[in-house]
Every structure is written in C-alpha cells, then in structure tokens.
Protein backbone atom coordinates (compact mmCIF):
# COMPACT_ATOMS: atom_id res chain seq x y z
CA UNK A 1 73.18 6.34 133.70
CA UNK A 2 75.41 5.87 136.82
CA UNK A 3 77.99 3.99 137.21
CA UNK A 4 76.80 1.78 139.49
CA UNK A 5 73.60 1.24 137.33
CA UNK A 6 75.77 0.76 134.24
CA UNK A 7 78.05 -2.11 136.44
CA UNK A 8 74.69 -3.98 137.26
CA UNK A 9 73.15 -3.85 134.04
CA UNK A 10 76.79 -5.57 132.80
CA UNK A 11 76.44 -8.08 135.49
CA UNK A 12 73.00 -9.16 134.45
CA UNK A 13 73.84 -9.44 131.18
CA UNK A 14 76.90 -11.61 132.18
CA UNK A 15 74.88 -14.32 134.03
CA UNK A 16 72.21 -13.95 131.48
CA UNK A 17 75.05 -14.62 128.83
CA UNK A 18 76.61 -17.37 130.85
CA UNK A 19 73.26 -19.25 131.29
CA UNK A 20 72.78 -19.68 127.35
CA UNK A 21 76.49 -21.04 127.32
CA UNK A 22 75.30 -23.29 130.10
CA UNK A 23 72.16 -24.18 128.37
CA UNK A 24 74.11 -24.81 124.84
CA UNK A 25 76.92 -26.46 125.96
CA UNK A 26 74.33 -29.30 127.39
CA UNK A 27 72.95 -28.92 124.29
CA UNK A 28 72.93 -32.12 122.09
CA UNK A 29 72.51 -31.14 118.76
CA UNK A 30 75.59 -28.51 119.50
CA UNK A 31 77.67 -31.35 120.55
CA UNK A 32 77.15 -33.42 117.16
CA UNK A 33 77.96 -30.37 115.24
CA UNK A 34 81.10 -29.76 116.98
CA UNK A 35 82.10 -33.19 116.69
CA UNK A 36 80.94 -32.99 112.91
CA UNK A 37 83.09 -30.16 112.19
CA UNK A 38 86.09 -31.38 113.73
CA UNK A 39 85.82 -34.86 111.79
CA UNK A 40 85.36 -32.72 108.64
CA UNK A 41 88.63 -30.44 109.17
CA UNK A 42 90.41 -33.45 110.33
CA UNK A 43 89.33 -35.28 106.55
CA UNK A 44 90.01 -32.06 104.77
CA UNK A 45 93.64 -31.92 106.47
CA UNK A 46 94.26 -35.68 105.70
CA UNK A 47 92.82 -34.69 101.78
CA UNK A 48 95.20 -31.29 101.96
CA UNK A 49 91.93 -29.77 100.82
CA UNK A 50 90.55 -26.07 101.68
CA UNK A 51 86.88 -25.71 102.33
CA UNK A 52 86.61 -23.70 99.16
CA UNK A 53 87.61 -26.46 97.35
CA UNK A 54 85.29 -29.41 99.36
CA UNK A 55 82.36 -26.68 98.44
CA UNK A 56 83.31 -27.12 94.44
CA UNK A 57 83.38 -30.75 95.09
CA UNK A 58 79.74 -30.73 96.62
CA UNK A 59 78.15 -28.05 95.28
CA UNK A 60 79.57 -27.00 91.74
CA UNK A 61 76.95 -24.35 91.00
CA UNK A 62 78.19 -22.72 94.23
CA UNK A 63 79.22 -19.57 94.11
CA UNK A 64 81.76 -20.15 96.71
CA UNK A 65 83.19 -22.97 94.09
CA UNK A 66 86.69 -22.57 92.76
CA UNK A 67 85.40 -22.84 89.45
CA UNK A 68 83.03 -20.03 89.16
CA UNK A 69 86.03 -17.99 90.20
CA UNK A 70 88.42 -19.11 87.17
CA UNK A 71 85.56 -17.92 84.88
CA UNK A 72 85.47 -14.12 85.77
CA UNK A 73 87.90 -11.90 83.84
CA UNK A 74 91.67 -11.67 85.37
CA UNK A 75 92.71 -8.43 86.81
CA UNK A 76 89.15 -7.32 88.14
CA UNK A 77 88.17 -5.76 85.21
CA UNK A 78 84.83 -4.56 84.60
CA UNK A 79 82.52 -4.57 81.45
CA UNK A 80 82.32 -1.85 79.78
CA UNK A 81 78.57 -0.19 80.13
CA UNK A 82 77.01 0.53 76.53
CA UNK A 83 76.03 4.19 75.67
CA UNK A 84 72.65 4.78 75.66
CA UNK A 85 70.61 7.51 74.16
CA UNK A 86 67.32 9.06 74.89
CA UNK A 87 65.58 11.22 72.60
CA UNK A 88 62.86 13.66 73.86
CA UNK A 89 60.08 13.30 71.74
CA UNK A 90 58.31 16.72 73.36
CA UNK A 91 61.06 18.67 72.84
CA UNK A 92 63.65 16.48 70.24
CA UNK A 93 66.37 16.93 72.87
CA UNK A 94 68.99 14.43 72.61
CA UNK A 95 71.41 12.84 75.51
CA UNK A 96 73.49 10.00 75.18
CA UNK A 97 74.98 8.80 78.49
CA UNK A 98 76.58 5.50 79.57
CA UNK A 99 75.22 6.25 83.12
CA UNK A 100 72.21 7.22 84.94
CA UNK A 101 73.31 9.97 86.93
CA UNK A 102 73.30 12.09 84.16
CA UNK A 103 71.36 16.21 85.01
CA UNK A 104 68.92 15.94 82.36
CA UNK A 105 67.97 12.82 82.51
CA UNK A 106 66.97 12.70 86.16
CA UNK A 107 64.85 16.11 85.60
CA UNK A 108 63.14 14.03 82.51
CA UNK A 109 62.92 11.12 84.78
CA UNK A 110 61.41 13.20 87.30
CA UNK A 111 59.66 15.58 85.19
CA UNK A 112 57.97 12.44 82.79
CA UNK A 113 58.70 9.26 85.08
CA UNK A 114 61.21 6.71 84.91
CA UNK A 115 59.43 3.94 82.88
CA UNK A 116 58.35 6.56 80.68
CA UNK A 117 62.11 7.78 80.02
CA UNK A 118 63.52 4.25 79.45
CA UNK A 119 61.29 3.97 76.68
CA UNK A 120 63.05 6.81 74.86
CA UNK A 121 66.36 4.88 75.60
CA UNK A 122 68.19 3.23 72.80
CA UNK A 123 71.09 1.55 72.82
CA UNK A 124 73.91 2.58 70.54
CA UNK A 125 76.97 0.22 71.60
C-alpha cells in the first residue's frame, strides 16, 4: 500500500470515527448515563466509598465484593492437588501422579481414551 493510499484510508476512517462521536454525543441514553455516573462518583466521594466496596453493598454474591476476597487464603497460596493413581488393568502397570502431564499417562490416554483412563484413577490423598 502507498502512502498516499494508506493517508486516505486514515482519513476515512477519521470522519467515519468522528461521525459516531457526533451521532453518540446527541445520543440521549449516553447523556443519562454520563450524568448517572457522575452522580454516582460524586455519592461514593461524599460516602468515602470505592466502587469495590458499593459492589459488596449491592451485590454480595459478587465476585468483585470485598468479602469474597477476605475468604481466599492469605499469601496466594494454592491447594495442594491430591496424588492420584492409575492402575493398568491390561498390563498391571502402576503410575501415581499429582498431574496430568505425566508420559505414560498421555500414551494410555491416547492409546485407551481419556474417559477410559480416569476410570483407572484413584485417589490416594
């Protein structure tokens, strides 16, 4: 692409761009949401309240709330995954593996098919 053709193809897109501002600015339910949200942040000011907290007011199942956050273990840690152990019942082979990206398991996985391995799964702790 030229230049030139790369300059015009920016200037349409700039008056098609500044049309839809045109178009929303005139736009009535844009104005009642701009005046809603600037009532709201001038309430949550007065309140001294964040929007993470007005969102645990309204919505306490949210998971935005402040109080789904308190309930999650401190320091980012992570449960522990459980070992699990498959048994091969063509073969008797045994694995135990807390993941699945474990060699044999993906050959028996491809080799037999998933749902058919996770049957030979048990769970040891």
């Amino acid at each position: 692409m030229s230049m030139l053709q790369e300059y015009r193809q920016i200037e349409e897109t700039i008056r098609e761009l500044s049309d839809r501002l045109k178009s929303l600015s005139n736009d009535d339910k844009l104005k009642k949401e701009i005046e809603f949200e600037e009532k709201l942040r001038a309430l949550m000011g007065q309140y001294n309240k964040s929007l993470k907290e007005v969102v645990a007011i309204l919505d306490p199942d949210s998971k935005f709330s402040a109080s789904s956050k308190s309930a999650k273990p401190a320091g980012g840690a992570k449960r522990a995954r459980k070992v699990k152990q498959y048994k091969n019942p063509h073969n008797g082979e045994v694995i135990e593996t807390k993941g699945g990206n474990h060699k044999t398991l993906k050959s028996w996985k491809e080799q037999y098919g998933g749902d058919t391995v996770e049957s030979w799964m048990k769970i040891l702790g």
